[in-house]
Protein backbone atom coordinates (compact mmCIF):
# COMPACT_ATOMS: atom_id res chain seq x y z
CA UNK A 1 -31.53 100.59 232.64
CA UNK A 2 -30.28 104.09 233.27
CA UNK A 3 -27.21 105.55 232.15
CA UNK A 4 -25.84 108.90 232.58
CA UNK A 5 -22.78 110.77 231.54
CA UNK A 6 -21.58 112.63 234.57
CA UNK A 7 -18.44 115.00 235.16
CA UNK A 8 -15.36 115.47 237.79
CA UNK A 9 -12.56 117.82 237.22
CA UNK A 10 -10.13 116.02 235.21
CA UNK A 11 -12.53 113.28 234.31
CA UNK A 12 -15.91 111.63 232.90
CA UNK A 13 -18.21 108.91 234.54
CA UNK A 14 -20.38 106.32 233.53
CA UNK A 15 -23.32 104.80 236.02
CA UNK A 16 -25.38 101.83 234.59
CA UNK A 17 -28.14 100.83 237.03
CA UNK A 18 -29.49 97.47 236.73
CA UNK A 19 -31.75 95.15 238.54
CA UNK A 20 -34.03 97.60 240.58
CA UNK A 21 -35.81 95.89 243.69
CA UNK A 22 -38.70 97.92 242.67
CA UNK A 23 -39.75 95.19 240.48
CA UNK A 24 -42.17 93.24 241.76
CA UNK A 25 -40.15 90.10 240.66
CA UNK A 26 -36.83 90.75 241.92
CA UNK A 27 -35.10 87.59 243.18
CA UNK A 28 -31.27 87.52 243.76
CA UNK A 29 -29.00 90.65 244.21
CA UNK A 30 -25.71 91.09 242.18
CA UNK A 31 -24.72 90.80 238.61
CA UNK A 32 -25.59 87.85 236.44
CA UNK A 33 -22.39 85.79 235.57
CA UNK A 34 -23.47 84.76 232.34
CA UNK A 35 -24.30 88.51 231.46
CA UNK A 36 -22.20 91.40 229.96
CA UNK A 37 -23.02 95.02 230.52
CA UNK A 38 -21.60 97.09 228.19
CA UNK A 39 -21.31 100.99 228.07
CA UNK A 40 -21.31 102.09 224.11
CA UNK A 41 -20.13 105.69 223.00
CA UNK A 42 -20.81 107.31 219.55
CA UNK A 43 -18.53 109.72 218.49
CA UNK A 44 -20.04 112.67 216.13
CA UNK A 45 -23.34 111.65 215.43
CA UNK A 46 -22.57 108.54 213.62
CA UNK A 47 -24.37 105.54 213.69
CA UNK A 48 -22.25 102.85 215.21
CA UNK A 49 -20.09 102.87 218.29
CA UNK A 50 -16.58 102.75 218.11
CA UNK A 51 -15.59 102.30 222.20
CA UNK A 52 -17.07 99.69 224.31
CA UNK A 53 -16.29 99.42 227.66
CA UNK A 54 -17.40 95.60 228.78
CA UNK A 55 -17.83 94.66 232.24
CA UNK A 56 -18.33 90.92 233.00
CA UNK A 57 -18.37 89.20 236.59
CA UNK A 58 -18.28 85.78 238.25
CA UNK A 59 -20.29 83.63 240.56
CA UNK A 60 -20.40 85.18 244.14
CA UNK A 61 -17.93 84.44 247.12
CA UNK A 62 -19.83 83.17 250.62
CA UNK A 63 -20.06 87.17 251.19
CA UNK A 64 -21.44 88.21 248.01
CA UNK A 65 -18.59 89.69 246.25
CA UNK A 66 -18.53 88.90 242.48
CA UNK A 67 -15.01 88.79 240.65
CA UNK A 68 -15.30 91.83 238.35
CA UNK A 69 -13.58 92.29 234.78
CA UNK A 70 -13.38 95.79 232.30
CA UNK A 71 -12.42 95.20 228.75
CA UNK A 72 -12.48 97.78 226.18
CA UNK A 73 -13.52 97.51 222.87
CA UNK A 74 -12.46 100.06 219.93
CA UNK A 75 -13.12 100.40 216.45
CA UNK A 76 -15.55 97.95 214.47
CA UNK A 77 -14.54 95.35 217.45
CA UNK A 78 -16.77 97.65 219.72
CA UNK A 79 -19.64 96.21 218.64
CA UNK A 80 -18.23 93.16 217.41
CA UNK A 81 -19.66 90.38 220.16
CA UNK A 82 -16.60 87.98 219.34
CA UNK A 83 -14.05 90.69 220.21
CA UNK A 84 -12.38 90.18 223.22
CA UNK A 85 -10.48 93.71 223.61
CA UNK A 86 -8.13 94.82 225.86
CA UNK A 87 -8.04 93.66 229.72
CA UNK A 88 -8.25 97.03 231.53
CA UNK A 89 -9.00 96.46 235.07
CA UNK A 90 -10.19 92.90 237.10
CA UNK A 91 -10.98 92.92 241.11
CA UNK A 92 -14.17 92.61 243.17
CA UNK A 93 -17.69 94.30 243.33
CA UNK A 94 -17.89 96.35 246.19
CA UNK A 95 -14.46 97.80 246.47
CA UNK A 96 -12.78 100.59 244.01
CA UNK A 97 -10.57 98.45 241.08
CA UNK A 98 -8.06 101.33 239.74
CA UNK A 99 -5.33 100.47 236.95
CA UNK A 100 -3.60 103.85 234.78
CA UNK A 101 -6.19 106.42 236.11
CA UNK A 102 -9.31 104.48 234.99
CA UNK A 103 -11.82 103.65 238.34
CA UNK A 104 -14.50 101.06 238.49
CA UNK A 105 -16.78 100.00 241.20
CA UNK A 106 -19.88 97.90 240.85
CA UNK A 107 -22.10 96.53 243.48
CA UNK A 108 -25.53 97.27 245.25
CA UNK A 109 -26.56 100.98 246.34
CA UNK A 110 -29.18 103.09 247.31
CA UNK A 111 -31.46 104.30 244.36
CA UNK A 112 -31.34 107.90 243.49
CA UNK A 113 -33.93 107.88 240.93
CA UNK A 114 -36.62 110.00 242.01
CA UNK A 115 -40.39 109.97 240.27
CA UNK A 116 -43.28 109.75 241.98
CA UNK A 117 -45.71 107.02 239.95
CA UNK A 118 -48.82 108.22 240.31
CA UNK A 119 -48.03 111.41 237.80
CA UNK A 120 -46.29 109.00 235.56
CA UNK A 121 -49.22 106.83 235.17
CA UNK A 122 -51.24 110.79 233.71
CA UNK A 123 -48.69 111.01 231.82
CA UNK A 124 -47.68 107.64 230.09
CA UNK A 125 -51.73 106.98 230.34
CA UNK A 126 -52.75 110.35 227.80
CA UNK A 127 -49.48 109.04 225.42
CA UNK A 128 -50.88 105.58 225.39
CA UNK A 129 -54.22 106.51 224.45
CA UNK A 130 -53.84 109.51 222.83
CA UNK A 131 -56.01 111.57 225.02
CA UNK A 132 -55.21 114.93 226.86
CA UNK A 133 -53.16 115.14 229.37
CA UNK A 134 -55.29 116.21 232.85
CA UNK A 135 -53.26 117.04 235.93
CA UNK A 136 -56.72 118.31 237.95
CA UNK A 137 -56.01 116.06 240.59
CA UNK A 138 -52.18 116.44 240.95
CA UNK A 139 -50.99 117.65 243.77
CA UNK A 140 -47.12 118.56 243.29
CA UNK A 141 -46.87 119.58 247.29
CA UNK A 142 -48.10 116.43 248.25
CA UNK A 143 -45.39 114.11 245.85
CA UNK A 144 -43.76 111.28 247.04
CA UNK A 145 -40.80 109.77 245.48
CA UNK A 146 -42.24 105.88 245.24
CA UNK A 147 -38.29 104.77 244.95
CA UNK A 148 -37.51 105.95 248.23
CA UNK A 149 -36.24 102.78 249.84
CA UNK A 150 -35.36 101.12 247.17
CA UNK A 151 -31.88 99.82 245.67
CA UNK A 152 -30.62 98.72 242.55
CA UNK A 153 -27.25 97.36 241.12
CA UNK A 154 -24.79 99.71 239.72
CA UNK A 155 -21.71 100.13 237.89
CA UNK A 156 -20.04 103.12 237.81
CA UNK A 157 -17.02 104.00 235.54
CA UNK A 158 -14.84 106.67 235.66
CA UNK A 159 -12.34 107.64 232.67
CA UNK A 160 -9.45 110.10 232.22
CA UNK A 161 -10.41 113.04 229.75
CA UNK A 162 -8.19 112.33 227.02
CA UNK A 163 -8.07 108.42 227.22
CA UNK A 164 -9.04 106.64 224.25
CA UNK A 165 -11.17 108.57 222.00
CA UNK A 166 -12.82 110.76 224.76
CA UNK A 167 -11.07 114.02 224.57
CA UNK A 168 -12.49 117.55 225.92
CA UNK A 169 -14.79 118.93 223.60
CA UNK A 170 -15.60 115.28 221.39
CA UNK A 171 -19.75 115.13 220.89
CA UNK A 172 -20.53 111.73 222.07
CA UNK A 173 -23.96 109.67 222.19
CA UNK A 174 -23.76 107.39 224.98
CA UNK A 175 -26.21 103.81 225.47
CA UNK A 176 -26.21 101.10 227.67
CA UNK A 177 -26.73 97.01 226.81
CA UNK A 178 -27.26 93.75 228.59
CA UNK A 179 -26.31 90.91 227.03
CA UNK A 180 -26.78 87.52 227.76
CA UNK A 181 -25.01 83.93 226.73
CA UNK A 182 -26.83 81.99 224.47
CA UNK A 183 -26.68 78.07 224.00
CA UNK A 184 -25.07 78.62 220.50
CA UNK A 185 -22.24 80.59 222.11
CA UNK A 186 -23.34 83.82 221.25
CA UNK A 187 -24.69 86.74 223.04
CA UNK A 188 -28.33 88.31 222.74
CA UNK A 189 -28.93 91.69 223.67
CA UNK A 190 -31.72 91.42 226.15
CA UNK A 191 -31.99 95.03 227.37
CA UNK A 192 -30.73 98.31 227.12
CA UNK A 193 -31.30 102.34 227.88
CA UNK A 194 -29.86 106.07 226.90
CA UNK A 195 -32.58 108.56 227.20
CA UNK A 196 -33.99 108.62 230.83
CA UNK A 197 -37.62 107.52 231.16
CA UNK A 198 -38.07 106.45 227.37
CA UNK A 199 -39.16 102.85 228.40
CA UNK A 200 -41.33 104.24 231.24
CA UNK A 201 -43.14 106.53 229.13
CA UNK A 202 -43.22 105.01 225.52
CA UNK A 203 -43.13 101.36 227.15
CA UNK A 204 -44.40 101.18 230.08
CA UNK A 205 -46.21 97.42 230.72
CA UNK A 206 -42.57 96.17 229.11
CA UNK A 207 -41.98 94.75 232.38
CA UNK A 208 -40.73 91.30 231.05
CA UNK A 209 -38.06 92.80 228.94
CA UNK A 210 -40.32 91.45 225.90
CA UNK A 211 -41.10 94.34 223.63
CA UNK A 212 -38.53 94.62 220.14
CA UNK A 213 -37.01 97.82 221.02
CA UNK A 214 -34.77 95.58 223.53
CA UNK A 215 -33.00 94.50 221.09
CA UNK A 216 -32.80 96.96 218.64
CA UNK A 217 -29.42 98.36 218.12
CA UNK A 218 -30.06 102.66 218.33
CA UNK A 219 -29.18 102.73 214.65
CA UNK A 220 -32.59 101.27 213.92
CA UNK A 221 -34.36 103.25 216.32
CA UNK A 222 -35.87 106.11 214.00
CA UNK A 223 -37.15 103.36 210.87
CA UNK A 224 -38.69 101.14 213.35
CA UNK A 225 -40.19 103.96 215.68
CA UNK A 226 -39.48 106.89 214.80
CA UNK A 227 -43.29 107.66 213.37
CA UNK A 228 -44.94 106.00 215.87
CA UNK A 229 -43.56 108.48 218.72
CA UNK A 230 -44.11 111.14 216.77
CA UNK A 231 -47.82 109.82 215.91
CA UNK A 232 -47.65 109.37 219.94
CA UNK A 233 -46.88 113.00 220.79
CA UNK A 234 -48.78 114.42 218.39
CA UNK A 235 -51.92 113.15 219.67
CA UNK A 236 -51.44 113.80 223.00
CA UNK A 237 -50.46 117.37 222.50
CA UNK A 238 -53.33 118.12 220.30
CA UNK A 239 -55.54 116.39 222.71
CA UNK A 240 -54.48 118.56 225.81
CA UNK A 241 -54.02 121.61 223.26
CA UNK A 242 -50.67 122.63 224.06
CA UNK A 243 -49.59 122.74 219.89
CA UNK A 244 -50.53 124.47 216.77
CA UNK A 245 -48.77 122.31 215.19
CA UNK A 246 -49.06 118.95 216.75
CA UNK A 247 -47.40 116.58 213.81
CA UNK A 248 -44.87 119.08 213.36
CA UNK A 249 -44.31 118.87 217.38
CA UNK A 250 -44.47 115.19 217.39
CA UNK A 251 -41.39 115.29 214.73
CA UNK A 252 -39.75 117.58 216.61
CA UNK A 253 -39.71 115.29 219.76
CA UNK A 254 -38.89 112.08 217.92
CA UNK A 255 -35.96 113.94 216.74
CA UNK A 256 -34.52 114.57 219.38
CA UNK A 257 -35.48 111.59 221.72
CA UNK A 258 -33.82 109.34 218.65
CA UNK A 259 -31.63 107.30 217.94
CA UNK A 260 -32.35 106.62 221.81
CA UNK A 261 -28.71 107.49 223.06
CA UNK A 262 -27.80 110.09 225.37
CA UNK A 263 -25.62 113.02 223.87
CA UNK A 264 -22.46 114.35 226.42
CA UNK A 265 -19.80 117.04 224.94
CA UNK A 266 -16.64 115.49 226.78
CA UNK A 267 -15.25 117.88 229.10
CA UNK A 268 -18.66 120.08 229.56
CA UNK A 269 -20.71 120.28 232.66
CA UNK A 270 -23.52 117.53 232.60
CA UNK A 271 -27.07 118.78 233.12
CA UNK A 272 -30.16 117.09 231.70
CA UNK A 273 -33.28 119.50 231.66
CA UNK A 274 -35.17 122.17 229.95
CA UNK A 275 -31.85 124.49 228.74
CA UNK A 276 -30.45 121.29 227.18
CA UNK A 277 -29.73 117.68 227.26
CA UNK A 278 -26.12 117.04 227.77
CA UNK A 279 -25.34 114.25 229.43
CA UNK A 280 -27.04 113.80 232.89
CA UNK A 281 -26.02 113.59 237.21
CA UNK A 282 -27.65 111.76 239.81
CA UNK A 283 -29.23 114.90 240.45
CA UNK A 284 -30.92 116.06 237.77
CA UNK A 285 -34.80 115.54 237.59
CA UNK A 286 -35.12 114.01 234.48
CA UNK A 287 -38.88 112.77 234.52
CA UNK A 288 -40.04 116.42 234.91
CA UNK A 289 -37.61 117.30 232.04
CA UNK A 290 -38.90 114.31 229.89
CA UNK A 291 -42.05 114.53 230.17
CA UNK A 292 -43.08 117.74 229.76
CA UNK A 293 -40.82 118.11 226.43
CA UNK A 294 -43.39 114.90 225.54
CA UNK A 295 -46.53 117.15 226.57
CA UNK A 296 -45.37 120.34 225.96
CA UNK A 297 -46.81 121.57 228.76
CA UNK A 298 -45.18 122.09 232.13
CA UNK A 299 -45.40 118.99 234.58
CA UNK A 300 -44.34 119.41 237.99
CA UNK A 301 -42.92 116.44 239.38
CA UNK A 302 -43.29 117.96 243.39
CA UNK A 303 -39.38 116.50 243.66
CA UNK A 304 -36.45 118.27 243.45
CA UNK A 305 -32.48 117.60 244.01
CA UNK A 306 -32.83 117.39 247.31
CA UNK A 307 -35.00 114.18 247.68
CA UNK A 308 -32.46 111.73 247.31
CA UNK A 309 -29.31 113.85 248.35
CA UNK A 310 -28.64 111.19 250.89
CA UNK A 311 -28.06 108.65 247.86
CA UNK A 312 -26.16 111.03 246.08
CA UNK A 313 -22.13 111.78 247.04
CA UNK A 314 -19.46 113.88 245.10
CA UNK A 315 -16.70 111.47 245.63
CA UNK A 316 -16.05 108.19 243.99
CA UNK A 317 -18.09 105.91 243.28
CA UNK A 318 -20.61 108.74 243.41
CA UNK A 319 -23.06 106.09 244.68
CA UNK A 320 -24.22 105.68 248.19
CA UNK A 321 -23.60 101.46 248.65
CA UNK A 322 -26.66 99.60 250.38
């Protein structure tokens, strides 16, 4: 579940992708209606979120259109699940909802995701096992992005700088849930994402949605994993030799990959790569960025922005639809 923190002029957006046909088990496009998707922001480094913007949607029309509803949530009731918050926005996926400068659209599009698998599987391979990392046979001229083709269901969000609590210059950590009814009448998280390509490279046969840290709130991230991606890093980099000091590296990285939400300074350009990690656009190849921090070594991914600049557009929704 990606989510990146992108910028406009006057304003910030939010794309949550969801539901990628690359699965091998994708059934039914659109949202589920018995499913919220919620966007969290941190403010300052703190643990909990204080802003929630909640998207929910209802069954589909004969042409596929879901009814589509944005609350937001601030203060403890943003990650309250009882809290209803404020009714922002309601219309249909598929076409631009707008209501006192806030946008929304939400439907199926073209992924823009770029990674080719076959140097994923090196590199999530020597992090699984804890060997060195051995790029012999990699051919960066001869990539291919394995997404090409492929779609996925987004949301995208765009907010005024200076609405609610996002005002130029506010440090911000920015995650992504899935939630789902339960038969009590609750809601249980099912799935979530900040960091790009954390589940790919630290979970990568999670394909069922089954492992713990899918339901881990980010606060808990660093007790319940924060040693064992360091443990992780450090014996992959002192297997492929790229540390003197491969604990000390392997801290370094679990540092900075957790609590597993993505960090945006409101009103700054986005860019997510080696000069820094501040926020993220469509654009930006973030699984050459990701993994190499993880090796320490550089990894050329063979892809660069303009793979996918057909799925990629600077006007809203920033999306190219299906």
């Amino acid at each position: 579940m990606p989510v990146s923190a992108a910028t406009a002029t006057a304003n910030g957006a939010f794309v949550m992708d969801v539901n990628s046909n690359i699965t091998g088990f994708y059934a039914e496009p659109g949202f589920h209606h018995e499913a919220r998707y919620e966007i969290k922001v941190h403010f300052d480094g703190t643990d909990q979120e204080t802003l929630t913007y909640r998207f929910s949607f209802g069954e589909p029309d004969a042409n596929g259109q879901q009814p589509l509803r944005l609350h937001t949530l601030t203060g403890s009731d943003a990650r309250e699940d009882s809290a209803e918050g404020v009714l922002v926005l309601e219309d249909r996926t598929g076409r631009t909802a707008a209501a006192d400068g806030v946008r929304a659209w939400a439907g199926r599009v073209q992924e823009a995701f770029c990674v080719d698998l076959s140097l994923l599987a090196i590199v999530n391979g020597a992090v699984g096992k804890g060997t060195a990392v051995d790029l012999a046979s990699w051919n960066p001229r001869g990539a291919q992005n394995t997404f090409a083709g492929t779609t996925v269901e987004a949301i995208v969000l765009e907010i005024p700088h200076g609405r609610d609590e996002l005002r130029p210059g506010a440090r911000t950590g920015v995650w992504c849930a899935t939630k789902l009814a339960t038969d009590a009448g609750g809601w249980r998280q099912i799935n979530r994402g900040g960091n790009p390509m954390m589940w790919p490279i630290f979970w990568p046969n999670d394909t069922d949605f089954s492992d713990p840290a899918n339901t881990r709130h980010p606060s808990e991230d660093v007790a319940a994993f924060g040693r064992t991606i360091a443990d992780q890093v450090a014996k992959v980099v002192a297997a492929t030799g790229t540390s003197a000091d491969p604990a000390g590296y392997g801290r370094t990285v679990a540092g900075q990959l957790l609590p597993d939400v993505l960090p945006y300074v409101v009103g700054t350009p986005a860019s997510f790569g080696f000069a820094t990690r501040n926020g993220r656009t469509r654009a930006d190849n973030a699984p050459e960025a990701v993994m190499s921090l993880v090796t320490n070594m550089a990894v050329p991914s063979g892809l660069t922005p303009a793979t996918t600049k057909a799925q990629q557009t600077d006007q809203f929704p920033y999306v190219v639809p299906e």
